[in-house]
Every structure is written in structure tokens, then in C-alpha cells.
PDB file of N, CA and C in Angstrom:
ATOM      1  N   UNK A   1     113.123  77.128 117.140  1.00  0.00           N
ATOM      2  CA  UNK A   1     113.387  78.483 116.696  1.00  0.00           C
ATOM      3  C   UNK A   1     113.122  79.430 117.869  1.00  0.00           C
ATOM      4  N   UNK A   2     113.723  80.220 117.910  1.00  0.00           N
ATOM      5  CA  UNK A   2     114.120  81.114 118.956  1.00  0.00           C
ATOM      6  C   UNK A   2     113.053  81.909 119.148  1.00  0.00           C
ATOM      7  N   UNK A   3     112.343  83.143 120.187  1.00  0.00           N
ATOM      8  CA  UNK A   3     111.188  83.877 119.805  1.00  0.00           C
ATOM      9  C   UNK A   3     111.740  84.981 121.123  1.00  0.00           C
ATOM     10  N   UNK A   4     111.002  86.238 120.628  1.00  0.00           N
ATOM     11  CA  UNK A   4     111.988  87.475 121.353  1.00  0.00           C
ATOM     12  C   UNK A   4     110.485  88.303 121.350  1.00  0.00           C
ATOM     13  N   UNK A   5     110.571  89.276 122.174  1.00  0.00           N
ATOM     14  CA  UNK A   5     109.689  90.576 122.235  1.00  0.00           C
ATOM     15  C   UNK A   5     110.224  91.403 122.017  1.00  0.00           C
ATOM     16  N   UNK A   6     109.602  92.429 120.697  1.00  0.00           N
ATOM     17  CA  UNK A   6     109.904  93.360 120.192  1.00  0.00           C
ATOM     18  C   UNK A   6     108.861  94.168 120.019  1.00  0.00           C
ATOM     19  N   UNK A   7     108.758  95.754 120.882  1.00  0.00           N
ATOM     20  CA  UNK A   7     107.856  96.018 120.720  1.00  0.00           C
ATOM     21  C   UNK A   7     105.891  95.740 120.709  1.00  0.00           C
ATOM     22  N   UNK A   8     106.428  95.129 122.339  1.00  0.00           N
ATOM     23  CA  UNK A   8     105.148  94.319 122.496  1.00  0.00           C
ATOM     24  C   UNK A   8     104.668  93.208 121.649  1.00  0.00           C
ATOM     25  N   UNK A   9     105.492  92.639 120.956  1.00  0.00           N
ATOM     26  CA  UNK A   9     104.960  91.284 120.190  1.00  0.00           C
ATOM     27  C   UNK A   9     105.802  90.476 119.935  1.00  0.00           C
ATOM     28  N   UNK A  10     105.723  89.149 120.088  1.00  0.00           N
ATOM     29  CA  UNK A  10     106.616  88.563 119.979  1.00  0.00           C
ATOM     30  C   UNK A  10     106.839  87.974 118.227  1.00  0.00           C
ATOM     31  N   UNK A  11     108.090  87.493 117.890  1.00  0.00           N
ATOM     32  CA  UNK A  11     108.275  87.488 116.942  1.00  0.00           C
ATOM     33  C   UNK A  11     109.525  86.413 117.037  1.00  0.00           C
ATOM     34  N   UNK A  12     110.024  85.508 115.976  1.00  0.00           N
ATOM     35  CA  UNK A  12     110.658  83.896 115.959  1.00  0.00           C
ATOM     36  C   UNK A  12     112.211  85.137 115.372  1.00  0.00           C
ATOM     37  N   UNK A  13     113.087  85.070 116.082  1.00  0.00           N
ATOM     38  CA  UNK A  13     114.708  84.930 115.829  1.00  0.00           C
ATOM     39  C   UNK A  13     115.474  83.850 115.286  1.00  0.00           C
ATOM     40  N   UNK A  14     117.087  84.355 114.904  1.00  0.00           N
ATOM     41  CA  UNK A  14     117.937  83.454 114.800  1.00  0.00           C
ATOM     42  C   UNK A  14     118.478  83.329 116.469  1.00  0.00           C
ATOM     43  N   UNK A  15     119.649  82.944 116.408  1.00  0.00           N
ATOM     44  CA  UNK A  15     120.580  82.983 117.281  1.00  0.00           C
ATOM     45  C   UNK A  15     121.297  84.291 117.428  1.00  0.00           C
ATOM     46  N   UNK A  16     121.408  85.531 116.074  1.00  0.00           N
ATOM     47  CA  UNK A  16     121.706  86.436 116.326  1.00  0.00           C
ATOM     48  C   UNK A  16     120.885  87.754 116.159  1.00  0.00           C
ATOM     49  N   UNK A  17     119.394  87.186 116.426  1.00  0.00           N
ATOM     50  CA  UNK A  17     118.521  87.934 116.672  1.00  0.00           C
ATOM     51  C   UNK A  17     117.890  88.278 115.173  1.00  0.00           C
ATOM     52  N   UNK A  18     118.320  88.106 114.400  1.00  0.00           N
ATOM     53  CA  UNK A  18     117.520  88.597 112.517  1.00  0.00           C
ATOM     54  C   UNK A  18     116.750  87.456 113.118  1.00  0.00           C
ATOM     55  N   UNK A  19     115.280  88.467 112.496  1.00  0.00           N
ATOM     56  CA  UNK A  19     114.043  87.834 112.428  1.00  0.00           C
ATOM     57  C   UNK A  19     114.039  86.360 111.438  1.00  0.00           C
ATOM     58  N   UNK A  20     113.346  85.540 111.454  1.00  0.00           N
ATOM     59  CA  UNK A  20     113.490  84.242 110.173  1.00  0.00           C
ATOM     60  C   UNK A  20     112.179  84.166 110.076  1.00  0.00           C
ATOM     61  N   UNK A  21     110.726  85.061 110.218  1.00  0.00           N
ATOM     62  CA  UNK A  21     109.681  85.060 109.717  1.00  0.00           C
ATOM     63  C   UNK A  21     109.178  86.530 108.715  1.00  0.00           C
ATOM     64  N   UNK A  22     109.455  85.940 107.356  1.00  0.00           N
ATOM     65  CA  UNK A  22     108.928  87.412 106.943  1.00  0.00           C
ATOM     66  C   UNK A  22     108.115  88.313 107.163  1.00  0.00           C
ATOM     67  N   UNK A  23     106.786  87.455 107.321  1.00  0.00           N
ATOM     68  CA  UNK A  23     105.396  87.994 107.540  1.00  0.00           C
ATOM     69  C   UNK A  23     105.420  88.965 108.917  1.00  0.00           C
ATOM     70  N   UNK A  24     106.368  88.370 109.607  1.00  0.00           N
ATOM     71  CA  UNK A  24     105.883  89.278 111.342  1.00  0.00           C
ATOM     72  C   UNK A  24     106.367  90.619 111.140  1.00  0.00           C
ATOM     73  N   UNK A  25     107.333  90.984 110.194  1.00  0.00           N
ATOM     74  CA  UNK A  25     107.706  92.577 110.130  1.00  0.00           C
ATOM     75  C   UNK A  25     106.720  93.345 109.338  1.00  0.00           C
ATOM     76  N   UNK A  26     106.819  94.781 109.944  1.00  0.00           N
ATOM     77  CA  UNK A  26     106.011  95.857 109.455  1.00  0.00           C
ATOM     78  C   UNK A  26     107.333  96.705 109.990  1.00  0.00           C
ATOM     79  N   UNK A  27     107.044  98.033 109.048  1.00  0.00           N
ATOM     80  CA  UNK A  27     107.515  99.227 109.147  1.00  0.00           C
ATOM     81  C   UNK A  27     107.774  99.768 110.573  1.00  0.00           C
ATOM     82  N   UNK A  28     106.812  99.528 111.357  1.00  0.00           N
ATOM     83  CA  UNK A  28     106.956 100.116 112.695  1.00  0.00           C
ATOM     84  C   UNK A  28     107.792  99.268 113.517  1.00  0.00           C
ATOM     85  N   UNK A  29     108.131  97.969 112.978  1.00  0.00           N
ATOM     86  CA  UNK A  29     108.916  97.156 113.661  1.00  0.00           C
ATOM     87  C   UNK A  29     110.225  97.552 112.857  1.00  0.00           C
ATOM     88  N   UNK A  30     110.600  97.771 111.889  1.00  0.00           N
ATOM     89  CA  UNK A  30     111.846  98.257 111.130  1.00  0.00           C
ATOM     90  C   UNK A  30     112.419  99.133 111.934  1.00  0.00           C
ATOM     91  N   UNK A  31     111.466 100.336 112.282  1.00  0.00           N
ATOM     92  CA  UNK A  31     111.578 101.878 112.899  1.00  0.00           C
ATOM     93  C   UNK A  31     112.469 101.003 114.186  1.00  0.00           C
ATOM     94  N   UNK A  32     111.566 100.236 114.876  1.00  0.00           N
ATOM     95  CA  UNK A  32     111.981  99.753 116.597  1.00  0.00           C
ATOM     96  C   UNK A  32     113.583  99.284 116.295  1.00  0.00           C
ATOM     97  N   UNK A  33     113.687  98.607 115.554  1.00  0.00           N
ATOM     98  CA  UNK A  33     114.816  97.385 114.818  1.00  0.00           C
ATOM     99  C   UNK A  33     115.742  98.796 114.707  1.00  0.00           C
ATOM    100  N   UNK A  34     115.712  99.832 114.201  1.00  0.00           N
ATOM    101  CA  UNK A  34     116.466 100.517 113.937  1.00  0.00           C
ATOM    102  C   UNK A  34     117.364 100.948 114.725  1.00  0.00           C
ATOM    103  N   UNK A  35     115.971 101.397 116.301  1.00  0.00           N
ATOM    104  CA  UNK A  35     116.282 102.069 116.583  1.00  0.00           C
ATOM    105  C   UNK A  35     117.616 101.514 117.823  1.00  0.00           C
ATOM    106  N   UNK A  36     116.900 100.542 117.532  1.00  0.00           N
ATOM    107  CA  UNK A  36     117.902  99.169 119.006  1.00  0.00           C
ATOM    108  C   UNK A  36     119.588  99.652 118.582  1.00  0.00           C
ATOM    109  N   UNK A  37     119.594  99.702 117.241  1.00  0.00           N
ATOM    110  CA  UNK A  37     121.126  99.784 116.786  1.00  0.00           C
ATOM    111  C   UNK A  37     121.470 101.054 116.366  1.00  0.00           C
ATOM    112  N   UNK A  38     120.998 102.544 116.742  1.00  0.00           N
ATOM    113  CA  UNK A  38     121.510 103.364 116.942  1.00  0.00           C
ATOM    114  C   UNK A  38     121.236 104.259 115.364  1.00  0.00           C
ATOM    115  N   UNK A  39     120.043 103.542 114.316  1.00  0.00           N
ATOM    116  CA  UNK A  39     119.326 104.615 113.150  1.00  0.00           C
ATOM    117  C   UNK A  39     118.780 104.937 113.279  1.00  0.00           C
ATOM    118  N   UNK A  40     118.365 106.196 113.059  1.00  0.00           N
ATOM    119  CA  UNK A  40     117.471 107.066 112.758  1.00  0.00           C
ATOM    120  C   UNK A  40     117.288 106.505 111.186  1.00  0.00           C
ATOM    121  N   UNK A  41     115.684 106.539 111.165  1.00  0.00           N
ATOM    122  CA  UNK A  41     115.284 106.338 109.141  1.00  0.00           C
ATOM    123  C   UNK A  41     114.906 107.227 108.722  1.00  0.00           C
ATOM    124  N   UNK A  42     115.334 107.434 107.317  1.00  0.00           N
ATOM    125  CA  UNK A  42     115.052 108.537 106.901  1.00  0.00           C
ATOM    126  C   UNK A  42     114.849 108.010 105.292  1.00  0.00           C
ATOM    127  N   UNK A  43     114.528 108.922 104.248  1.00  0.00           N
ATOM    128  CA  UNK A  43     113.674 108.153 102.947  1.00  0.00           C
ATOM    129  C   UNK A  43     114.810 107.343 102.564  1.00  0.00           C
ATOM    130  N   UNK A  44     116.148 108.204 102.570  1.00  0.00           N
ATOM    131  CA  UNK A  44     117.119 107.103 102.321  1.00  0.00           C
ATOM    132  C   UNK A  44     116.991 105.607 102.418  1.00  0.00           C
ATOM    133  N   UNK A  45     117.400 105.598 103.747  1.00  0.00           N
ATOM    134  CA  UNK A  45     116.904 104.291 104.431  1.00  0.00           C
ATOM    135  C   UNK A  45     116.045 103.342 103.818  1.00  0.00           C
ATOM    136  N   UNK A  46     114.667 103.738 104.026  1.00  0.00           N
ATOM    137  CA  UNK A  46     113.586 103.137 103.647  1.00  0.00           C
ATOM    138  C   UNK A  46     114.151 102.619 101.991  1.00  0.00           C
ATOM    139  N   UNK A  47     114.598 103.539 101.376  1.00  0.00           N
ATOM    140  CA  UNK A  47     114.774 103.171 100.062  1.00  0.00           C
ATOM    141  C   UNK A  47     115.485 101.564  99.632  1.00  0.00           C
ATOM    142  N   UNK A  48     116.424 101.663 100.694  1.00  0.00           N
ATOM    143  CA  UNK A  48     117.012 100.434 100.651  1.00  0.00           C
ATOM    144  C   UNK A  48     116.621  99.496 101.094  1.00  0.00           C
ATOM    145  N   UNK A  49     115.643  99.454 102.756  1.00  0.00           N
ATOM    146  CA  UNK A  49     114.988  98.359 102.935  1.00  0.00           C
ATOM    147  C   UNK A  49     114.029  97.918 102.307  1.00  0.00           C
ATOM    148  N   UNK A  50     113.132  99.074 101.872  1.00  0.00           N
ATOM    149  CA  UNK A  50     112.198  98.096 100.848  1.00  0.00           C
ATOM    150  C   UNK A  50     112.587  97.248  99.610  1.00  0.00           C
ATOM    151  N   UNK A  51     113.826  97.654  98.797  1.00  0.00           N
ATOM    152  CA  UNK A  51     114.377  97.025  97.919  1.00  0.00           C
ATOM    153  C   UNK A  51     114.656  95.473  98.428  1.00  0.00           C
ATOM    154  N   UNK A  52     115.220  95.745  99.550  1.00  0.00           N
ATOM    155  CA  UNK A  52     115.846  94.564 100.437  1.00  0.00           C
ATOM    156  C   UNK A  52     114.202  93.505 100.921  1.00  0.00           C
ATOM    157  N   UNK A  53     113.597  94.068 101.213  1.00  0.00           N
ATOM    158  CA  UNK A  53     111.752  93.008 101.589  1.00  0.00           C
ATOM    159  C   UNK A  53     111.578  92.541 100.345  1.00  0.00           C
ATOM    160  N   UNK A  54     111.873  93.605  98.732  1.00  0.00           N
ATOM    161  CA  UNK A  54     111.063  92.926  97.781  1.00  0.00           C
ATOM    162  C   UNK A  54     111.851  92.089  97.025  1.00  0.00           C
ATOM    163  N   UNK A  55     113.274  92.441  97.256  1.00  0.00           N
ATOM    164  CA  UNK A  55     114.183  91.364  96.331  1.00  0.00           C
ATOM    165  C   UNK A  55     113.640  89.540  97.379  1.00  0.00           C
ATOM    166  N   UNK A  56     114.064  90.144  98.307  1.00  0.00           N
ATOM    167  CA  UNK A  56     113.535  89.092  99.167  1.00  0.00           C
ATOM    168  C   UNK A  56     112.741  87.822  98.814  1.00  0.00           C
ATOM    169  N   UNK A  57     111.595  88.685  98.960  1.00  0.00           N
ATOM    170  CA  UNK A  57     110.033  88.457  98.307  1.00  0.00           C
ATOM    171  C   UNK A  57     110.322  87.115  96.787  1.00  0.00           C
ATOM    172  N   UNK A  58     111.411  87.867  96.194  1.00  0.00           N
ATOM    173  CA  UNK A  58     111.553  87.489  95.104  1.00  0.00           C
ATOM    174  C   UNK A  58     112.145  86.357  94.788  1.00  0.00           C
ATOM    175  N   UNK A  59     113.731  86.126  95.318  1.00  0.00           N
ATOM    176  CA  UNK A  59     114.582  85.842  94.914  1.00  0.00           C
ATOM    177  C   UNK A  59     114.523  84.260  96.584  1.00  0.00           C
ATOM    178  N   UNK A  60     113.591  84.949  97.389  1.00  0.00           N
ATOM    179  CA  UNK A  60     114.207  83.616  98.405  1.00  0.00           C
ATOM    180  C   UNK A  60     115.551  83.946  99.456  1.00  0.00           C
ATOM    181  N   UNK A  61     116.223  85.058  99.424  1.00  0.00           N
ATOM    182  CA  UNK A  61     117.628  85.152 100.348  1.00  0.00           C
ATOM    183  C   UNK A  61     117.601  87.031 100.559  1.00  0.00           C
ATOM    184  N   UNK A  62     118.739  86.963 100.973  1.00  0.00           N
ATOM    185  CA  UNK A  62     119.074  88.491 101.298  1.00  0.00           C
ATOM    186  C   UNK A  62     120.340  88.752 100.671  1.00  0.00           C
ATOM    187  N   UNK A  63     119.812  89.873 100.054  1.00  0.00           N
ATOM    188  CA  UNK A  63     120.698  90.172  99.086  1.00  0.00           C
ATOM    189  C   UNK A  63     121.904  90.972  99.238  1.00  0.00           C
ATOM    190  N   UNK A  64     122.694  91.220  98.728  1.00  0.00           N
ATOM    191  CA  UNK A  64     124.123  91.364  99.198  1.00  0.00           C
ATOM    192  C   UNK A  64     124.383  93.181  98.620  1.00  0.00           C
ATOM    193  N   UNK A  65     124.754  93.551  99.547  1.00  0.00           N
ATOM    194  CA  UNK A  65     125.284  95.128  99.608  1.00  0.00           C
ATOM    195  C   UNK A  65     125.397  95.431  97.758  1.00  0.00           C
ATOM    196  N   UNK A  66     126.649  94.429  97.364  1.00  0.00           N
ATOM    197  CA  UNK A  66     126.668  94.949  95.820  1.00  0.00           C
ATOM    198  C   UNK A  66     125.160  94.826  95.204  1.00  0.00           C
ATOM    199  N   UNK A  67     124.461  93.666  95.503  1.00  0.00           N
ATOM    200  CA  UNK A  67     122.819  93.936  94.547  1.00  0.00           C
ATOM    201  C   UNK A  67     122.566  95.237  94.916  1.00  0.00           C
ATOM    202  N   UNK A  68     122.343  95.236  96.260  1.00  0.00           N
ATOM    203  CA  UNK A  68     121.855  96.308  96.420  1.00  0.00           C
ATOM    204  C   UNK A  68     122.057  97.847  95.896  1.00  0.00           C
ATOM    205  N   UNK A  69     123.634  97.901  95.809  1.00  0.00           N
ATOM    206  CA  UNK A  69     123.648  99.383  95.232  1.00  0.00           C
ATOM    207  C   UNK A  69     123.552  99.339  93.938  1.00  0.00           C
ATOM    208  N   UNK A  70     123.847  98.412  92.817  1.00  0.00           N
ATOM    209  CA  UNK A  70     123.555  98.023  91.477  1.00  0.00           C
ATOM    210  C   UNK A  70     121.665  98.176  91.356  1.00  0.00           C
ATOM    211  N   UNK A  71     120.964  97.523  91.763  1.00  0.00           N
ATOM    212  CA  UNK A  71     119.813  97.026  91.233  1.00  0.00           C
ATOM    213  C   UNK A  71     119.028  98.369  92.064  1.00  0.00           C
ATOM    214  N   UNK A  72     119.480  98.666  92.983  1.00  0.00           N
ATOM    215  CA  UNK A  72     118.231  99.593  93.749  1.00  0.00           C
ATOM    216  C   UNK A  72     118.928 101.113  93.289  1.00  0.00           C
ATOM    217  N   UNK A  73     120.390 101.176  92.845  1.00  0.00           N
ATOM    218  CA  UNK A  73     120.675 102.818  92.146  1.00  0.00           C
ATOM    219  C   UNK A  73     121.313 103.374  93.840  1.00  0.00           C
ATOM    220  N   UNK A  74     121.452 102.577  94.961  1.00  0.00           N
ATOM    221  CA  UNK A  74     122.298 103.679  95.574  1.00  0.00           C
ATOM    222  C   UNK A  74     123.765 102.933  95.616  1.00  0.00           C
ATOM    223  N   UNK A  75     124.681 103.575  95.441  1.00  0.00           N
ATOM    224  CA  UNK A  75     125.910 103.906  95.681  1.00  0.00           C
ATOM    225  C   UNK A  75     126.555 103.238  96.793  1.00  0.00           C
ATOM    226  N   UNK A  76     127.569 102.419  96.836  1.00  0.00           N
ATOM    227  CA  UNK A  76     128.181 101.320  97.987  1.00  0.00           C
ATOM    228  C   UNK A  76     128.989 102.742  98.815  1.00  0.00           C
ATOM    229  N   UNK A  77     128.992 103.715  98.733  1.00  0.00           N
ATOM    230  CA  UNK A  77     129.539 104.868  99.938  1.00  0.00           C
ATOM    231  C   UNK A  77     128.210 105.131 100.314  1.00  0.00           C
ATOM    232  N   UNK A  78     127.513 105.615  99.961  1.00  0.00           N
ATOM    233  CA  UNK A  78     125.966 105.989 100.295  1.00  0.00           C
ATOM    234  C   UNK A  78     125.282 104.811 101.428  1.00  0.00           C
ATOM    235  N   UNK A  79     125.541 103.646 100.941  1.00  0.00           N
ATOM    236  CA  UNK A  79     124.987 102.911 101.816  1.00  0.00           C
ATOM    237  C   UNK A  79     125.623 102.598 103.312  1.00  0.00           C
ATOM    238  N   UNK A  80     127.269 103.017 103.157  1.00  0.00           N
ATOM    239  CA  UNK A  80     128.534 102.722 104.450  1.00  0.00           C
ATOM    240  C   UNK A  80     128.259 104.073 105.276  1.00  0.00           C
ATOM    241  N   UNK A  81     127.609 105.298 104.230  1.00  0.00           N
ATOM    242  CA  UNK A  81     127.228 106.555 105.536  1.00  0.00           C
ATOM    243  C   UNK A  81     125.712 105.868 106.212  1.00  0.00           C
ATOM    244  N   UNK A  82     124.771 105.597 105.384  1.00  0.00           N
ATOM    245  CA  UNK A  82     123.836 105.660 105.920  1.00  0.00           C
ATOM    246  C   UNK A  82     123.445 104.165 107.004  1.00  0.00           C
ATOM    247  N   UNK A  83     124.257 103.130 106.709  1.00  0.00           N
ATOM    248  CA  UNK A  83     124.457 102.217 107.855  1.00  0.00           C
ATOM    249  C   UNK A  83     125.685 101.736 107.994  1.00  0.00           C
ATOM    250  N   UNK A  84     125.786 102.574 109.047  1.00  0.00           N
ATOM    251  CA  UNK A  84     127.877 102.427 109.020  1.00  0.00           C
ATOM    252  C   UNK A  84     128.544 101.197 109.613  1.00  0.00           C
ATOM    253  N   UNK A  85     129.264 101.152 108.869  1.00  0.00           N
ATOM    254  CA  UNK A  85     130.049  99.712 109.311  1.00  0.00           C
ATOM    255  C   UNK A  85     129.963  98.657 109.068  1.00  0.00           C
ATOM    256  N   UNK A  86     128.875  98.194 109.292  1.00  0.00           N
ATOM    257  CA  UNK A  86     128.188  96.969 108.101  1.00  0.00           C
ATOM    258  C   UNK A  86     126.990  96.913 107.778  1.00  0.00           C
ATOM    259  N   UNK A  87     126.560  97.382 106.609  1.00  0.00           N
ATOM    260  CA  UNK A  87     125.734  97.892 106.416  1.00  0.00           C
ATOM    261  C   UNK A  87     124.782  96.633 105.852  1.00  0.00           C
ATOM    262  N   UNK A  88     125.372  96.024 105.165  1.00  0.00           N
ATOM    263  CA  UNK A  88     124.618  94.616 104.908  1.00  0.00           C
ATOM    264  C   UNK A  88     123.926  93.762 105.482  1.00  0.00           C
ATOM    265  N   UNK A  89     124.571  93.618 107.357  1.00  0.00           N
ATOM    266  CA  UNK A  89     124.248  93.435 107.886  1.00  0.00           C
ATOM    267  C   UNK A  89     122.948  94.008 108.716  1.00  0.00           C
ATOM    268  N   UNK A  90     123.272  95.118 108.858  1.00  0.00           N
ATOM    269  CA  UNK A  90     122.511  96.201 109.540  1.00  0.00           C
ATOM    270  C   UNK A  90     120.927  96.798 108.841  1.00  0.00           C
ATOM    271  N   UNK A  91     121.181  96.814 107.539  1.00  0.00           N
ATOM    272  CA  UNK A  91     119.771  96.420 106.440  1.00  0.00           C
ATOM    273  C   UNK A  91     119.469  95.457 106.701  1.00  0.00           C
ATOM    274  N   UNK A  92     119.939  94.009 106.544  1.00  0.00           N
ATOM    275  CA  UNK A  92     119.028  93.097 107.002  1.00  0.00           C
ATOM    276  C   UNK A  92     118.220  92.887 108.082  1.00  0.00           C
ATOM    277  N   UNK A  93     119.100  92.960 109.481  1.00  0.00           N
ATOM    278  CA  UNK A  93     118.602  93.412 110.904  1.00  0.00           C
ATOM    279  C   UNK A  93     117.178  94.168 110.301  1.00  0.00           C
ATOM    280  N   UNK A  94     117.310  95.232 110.349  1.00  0.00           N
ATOM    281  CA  UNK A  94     116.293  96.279 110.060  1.00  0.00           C
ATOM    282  C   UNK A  94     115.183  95.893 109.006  1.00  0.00           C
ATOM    283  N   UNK A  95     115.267  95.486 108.259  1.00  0.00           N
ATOM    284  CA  UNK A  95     113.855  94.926 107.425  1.00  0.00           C
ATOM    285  C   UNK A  95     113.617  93.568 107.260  1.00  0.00           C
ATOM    286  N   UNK A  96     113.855  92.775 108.593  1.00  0.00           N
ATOM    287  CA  UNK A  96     113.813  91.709 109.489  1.00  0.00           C
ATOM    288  C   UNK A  96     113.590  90.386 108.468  1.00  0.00           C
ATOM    289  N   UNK A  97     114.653  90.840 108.100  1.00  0.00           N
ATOM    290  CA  UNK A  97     115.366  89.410 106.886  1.00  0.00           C
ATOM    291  C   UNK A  97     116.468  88.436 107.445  1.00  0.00           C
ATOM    292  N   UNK A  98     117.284  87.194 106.986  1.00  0.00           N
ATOM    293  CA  UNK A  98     118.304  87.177 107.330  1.00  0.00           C
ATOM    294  C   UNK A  98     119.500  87.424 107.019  1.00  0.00           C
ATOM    295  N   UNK A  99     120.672  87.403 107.838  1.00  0.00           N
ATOM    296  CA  UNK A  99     121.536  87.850 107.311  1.00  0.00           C
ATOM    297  C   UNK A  99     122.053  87.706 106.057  1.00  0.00           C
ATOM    298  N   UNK A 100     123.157  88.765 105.309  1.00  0.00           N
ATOM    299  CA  UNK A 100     123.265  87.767 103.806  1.00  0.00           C
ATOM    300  C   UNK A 100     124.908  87.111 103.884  1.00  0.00           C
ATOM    301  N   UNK A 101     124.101  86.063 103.418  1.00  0.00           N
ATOM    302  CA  UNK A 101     125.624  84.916 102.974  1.00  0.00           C
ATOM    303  C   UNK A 101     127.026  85.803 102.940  1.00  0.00           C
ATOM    304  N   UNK A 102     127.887  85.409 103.088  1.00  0.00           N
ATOM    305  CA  UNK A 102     129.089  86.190 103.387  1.00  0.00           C
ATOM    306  C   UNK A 102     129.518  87.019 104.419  1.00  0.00           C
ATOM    307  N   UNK A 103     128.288  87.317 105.302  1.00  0.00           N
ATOM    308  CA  UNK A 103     128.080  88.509 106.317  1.00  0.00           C
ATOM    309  C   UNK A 103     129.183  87.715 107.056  1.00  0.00           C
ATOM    310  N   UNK A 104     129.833  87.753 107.990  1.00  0.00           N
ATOM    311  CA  UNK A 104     130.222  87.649 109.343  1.00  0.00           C
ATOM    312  C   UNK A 104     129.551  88.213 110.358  1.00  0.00           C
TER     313      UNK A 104
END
């Protein structure tokens, strides 16, 4: 398994850089993660990654854009402004999950 420095600590990657250890992320590493790919966070944000750590938590995988705007209450446009382009992807990146199934 792969291992990268982020923010002074190292931490185990894929091949396309999503973290594959839950435990090593914290918030301030989300913020860094963010910021590599050009977000600013804001409560928005947060709203969705934490949904995204606790489904996680829960369920064993990363959950897919539609859970997400169904189960967490935001809106599949809401989520394409606030991480544009692929946002599924780009939540995961950021609350250092892996990617979700279907991603490309």
C-alpha cells in the first residue's frame, strides 16, 4: 500500500491518491485535501463530508452522490456547485474515503 505526506504526516494511499485508512483523517487534513484540489470549505461542505465519514463508518463503502443528496437532504445541483464536476469523487478525496464504485 502506497504512503504519501500530507501535511507533515504521512498517511497509506491508493494509486490515485484517496486515502484507504480511515482512522488517519481529521478535519484539518480534509481542509489540506481540499485545498490541493482547488475548495474552499464552507458549512456546506462539511455537511456533506461528514455524512460521507459516517455513512462510511456504517455501511463499509463510499457512498454514491444519489445517497448522498437523498439521505443527507442536499440536492444533486447543490452538490455539482459546491464540488464541481465530480463531485462524488471530489467528497470522497476530501473526507479521505475511497472512491465510490462507479466513479471513473
Amino acid at each position: 500500500m502506497p504512503v504519501t505526506t500530507i501535511a507533515d504526516r504521512t498517511v497509506h494511499v491508493d494509486d490515485e491518491g484517496f486515502l484507504t485508512v480511515y482512522d488517519e483523517w481529521d478535519e484539518d487534513l480534509g481542509r489540506r485535501l481540499a485545498a490541493q484540489i482547488g475548495v474552499t470549505l464552507t458549512d456546506a461542505h462539511w455537511k456533506a463530508i461528514r455524512f460521507l465519514r459516517a455513512d462510511f463508518r456504517t455501511r463499509g463503502e463510499t457512498a454514491t452522490i444519489r445517497r448522498v443528496s437523498t439521505l443527507a437532504g442536499i440536492p444533486t445541483k447543490e452538490l455539482f456547485t459546491l464540488f464541481p464536476k465530480k463531485p462524488a469523487k471530489k467528497m470522497a478525496y476530501i473526507a479521505g474515503l475511497p472512491k465510490p464504485h462507479g466513479c471513473v
